[in-house]
Protein backbone atom coordinates (compact mmCIF):
# COMPACT_ATOMS: atom_id res chain seq x y z
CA UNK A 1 39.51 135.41 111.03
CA UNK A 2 42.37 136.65 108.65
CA UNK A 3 42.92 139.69 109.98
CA UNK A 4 43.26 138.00 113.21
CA UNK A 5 45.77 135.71 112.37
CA UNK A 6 47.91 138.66 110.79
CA UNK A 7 47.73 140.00 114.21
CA UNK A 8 50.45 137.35 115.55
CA UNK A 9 53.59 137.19 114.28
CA UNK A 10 55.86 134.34 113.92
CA UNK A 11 57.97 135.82 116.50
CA UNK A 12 55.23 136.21 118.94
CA UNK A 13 54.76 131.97 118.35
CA UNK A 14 58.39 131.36 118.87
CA UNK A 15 58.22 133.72 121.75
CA UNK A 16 55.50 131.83 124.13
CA UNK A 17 56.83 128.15 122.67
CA UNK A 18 59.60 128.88 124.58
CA UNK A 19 58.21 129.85 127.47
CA UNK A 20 55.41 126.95 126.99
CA UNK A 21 58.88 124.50 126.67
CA UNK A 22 59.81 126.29 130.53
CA UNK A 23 56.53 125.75 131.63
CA UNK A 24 55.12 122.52 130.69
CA UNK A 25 58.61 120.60 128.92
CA UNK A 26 58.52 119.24 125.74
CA UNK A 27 56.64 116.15 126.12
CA UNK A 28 53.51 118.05 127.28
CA UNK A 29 54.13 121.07 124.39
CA UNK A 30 50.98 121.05 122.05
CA UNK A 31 49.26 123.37 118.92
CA UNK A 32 46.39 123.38 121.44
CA UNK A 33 48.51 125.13 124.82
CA UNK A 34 50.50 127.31 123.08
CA UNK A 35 47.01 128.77 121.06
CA UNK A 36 45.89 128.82 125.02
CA UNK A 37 48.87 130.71 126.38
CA UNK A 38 48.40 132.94 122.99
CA UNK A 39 44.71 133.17 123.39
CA UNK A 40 43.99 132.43 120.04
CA UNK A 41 42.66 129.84 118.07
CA UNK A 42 44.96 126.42 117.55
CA UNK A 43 44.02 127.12 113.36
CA UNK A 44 45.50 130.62 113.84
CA UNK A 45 49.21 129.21 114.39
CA UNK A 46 48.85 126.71 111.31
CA UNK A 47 49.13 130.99 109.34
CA UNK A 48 52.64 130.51 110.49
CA UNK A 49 53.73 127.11 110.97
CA UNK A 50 52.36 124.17 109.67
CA UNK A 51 52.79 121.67 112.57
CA UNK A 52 54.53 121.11 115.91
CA UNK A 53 57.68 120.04 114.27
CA UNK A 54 58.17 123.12 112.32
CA UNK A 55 57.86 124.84 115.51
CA UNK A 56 60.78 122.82 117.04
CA UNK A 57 62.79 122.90 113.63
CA UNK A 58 62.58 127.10 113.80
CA UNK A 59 63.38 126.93 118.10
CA UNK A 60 66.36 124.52 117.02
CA UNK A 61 67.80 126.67 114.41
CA UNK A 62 67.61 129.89 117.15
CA UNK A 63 69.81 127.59 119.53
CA UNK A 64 72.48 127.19 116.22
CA UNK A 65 72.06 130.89 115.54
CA UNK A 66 72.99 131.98 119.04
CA UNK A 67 76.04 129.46 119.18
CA UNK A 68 77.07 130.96 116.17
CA UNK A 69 77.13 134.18 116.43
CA UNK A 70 79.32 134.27 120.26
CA UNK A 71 81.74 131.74 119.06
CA UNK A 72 85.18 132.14 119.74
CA UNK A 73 86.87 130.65 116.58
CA UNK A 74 90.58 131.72 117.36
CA UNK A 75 93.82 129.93 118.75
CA UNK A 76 94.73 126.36 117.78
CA UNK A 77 92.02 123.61 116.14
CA UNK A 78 91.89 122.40 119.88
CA UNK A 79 91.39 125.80 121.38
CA UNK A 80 88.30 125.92 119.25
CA UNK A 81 86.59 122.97 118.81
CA UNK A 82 87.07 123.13 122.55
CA UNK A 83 85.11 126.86 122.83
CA UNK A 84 82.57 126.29 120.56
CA UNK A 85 81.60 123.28 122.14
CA UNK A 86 81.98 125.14 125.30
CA UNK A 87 79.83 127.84 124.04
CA UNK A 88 76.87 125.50 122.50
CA UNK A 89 76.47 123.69 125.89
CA UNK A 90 76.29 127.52 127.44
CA UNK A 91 73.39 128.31 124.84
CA UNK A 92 71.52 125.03 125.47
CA UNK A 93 71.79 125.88 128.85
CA UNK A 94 70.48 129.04 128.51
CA UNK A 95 66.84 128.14 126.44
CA UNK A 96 64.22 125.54 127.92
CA UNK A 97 64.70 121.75 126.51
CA UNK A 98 66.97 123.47 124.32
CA UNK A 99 68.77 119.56 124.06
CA UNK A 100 65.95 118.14 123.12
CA UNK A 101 65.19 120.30 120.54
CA UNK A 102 68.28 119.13 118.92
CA UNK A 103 67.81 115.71 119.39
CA UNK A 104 64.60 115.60 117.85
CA UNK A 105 64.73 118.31 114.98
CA UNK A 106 66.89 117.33 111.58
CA UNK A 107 69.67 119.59 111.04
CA UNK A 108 67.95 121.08 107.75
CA UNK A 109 67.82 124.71 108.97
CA UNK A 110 70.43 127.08 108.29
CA UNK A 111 71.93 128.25 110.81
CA UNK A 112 71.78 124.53 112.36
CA UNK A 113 73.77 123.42 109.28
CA UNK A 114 75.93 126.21 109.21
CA UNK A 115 77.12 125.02 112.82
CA UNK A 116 77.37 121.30 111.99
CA UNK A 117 79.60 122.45 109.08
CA UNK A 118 81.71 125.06 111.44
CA UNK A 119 83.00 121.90 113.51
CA UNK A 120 83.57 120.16 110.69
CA UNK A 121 85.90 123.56 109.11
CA UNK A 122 88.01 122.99 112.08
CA UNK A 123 88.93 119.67 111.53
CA UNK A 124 89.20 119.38 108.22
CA UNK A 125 92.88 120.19 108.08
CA UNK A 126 93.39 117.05 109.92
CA UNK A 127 94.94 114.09 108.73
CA UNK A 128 91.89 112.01 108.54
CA UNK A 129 89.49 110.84 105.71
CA UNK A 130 86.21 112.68 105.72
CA UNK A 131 84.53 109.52 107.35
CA UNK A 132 86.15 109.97 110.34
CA UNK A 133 86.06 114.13 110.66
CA UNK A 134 81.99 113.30 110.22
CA UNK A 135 82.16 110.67 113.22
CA UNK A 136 84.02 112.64 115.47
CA UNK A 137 81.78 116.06 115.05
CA UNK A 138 78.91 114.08 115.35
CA UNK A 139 80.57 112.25 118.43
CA UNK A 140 81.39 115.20 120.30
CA UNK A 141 78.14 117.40 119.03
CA UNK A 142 76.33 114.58 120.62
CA UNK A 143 78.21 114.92 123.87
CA UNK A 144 77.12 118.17 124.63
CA UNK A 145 73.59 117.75 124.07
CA UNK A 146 73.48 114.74 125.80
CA UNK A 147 75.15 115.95 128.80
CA UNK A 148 72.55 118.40 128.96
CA UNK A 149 69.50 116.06 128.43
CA UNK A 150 71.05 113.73 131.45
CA UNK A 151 71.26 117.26 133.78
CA UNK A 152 67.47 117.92 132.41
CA UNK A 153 66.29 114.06 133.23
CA UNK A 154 68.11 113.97 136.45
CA UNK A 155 66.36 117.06 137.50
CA UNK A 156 63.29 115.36 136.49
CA UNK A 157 64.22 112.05 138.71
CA UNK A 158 65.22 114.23 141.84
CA UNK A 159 62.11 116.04 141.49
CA UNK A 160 59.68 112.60 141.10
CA UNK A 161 61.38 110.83 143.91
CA UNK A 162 60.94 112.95 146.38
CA UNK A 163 57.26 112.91 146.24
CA UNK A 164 57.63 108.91 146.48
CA UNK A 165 57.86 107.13 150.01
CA UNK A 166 61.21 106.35 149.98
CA UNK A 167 62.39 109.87 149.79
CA UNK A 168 64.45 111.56 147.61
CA UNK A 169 66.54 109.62 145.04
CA UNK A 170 69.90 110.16 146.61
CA UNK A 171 68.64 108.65 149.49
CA UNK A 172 67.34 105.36 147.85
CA UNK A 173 70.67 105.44 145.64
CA UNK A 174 72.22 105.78 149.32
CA UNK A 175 70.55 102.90 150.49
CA UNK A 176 71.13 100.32 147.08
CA UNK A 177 74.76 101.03 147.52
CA UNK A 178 74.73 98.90 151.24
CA UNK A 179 73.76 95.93 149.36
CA UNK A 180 75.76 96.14 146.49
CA UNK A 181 76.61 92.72 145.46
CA UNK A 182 79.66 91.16 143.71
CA UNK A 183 83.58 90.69 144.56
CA UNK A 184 86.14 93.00 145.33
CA UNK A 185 86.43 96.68 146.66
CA UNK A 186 83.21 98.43 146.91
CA UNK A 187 84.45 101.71 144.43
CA UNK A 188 81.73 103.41 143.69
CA UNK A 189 80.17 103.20 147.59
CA UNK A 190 83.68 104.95 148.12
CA UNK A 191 83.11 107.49 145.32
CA UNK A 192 79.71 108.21 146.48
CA UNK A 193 81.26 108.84 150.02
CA UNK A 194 83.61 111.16 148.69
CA UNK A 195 81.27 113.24 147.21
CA UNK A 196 82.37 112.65 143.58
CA UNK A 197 78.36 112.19 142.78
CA UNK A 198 78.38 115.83 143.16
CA UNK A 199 80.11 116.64 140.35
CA UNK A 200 77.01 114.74 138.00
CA UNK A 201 75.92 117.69 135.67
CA UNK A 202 78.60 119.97 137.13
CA UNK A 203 81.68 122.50 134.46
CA UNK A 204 84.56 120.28 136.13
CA UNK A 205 82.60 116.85 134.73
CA UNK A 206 81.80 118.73 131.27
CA UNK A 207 85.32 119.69 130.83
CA UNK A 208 86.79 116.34 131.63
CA UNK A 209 84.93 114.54 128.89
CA UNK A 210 85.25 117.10 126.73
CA UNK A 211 88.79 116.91 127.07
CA UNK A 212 89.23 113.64 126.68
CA UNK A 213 87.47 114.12 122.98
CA UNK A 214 89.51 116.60 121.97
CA UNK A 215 92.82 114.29 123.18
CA UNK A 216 91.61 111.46 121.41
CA UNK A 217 91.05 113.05 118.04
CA UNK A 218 94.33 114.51 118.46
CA UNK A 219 95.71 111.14 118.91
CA UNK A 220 93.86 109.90 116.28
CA UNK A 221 95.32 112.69 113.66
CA UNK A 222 98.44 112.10 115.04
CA UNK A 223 98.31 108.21 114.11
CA UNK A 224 97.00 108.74 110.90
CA UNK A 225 99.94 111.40 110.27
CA UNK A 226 102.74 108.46 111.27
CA UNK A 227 100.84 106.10 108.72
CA UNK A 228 101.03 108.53 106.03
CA UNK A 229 104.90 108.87 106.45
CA UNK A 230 105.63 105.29 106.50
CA UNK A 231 104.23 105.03 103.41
């Protein structure tokens, strides 16, 4: 039995979790189907990793590694908070329930600290107290993955509904806008109409909010800076 175990390597484990995570999502990931996909015994992985969440802990700190390692820290603190942010979404993209992962792992791995404390490195020349630089990073590090997690659950939706009678979901959210109730114009019937529901998910809707963050922690510093020198 030992000399089995030594025949997989943690990297084999991290190797099909991933591709169990493409497979089967996160909710359905188990000991027991990634010894299947393995072909070992479930005891053999506990050689390695002690339980599930150690698993996800190790795939979370990959994601941080990755988004590390291909940022683009140049140009002004806008230019990149702006990239790196850019460049984490790209990497979440890139690996199965890769938002998730983050969501439910603590950032007590390395490299996953070492990226929570890169943000923080480029604000930190701000005119802020460190109460607010923490809020903000975790404000906008929580935008990104959860722009990701809606894409991954809307997926999920579009894929449910269209095995239910109604059809698909876009038309049943076709048909609740008819008999939208209340006063005044009907906007987001309009909206819909325009195609502007396209955009859910899409770069031109990532970069917009992102945007936005960056502008209002700019304002922000710049407040703070006009307090300071009325003082």
């Amino acid at each position: 039995m030992r000399i089995k175990n030594l025949q997989i390597t943690e990297q084999d484990i991290i190797k099909a979790s991933w591709e169990l995570l493409d497979d089967i999502g996160i909710e359905a990931f188990s000991m027991r189907k990634l010894a299947e996909l393995l072909k070992i015994q479930a005891a053999s992985l506990y050689w390695h990793f002690k339980s599930k969440q150690s698993i996800f802990q190790t795939l979370a700190n990959e994601v941080a590694k990755e988004a590390l390692e291909t940022a683009n820290l140049e140009g002004t603190w806008q230019e990149q908070l702006f990239n790196f942010v850019d460049r984490i979404r790209g990497v979440l993209h890139k690996y199965p329930c890769s938002a998730q992962l983050m969501m439910r792992t603590l950032p007590s791995e390395p490299n996953y600290l070492s990226l929570l404390n890169t943000l923080l490195q480029i604000v930190d020349h701000l005119p802020l107290n460190d109460s607010d630089k923490f809020s903000l990073i975790a404000c906008v590090l929580n935008y990104v993955i959860s722009f990701e997690l809606d894409k991954y659950e809307q997926d999920r939706i579009d894929l449910a509904m269209k095995n239910e009678p109604n059809g698909d979901a876009r038309v049943v959210f076709k048909q609740s806008l008819e008999h939208l109730s209340g006063d005044g114009p009907n906007v987001i019937k309009r909206m819909y109409e325009n195609n502007i529901f396209n955009e859910i998910g899409s770069d031109k809707m990532f970069y917009t909010g992102l945007k936005i963050m960056v502008g209002g922690i700019e304002q922000l510093a710049n407040e703070r800076q006009e307090q300071q020198e009325r003082r």
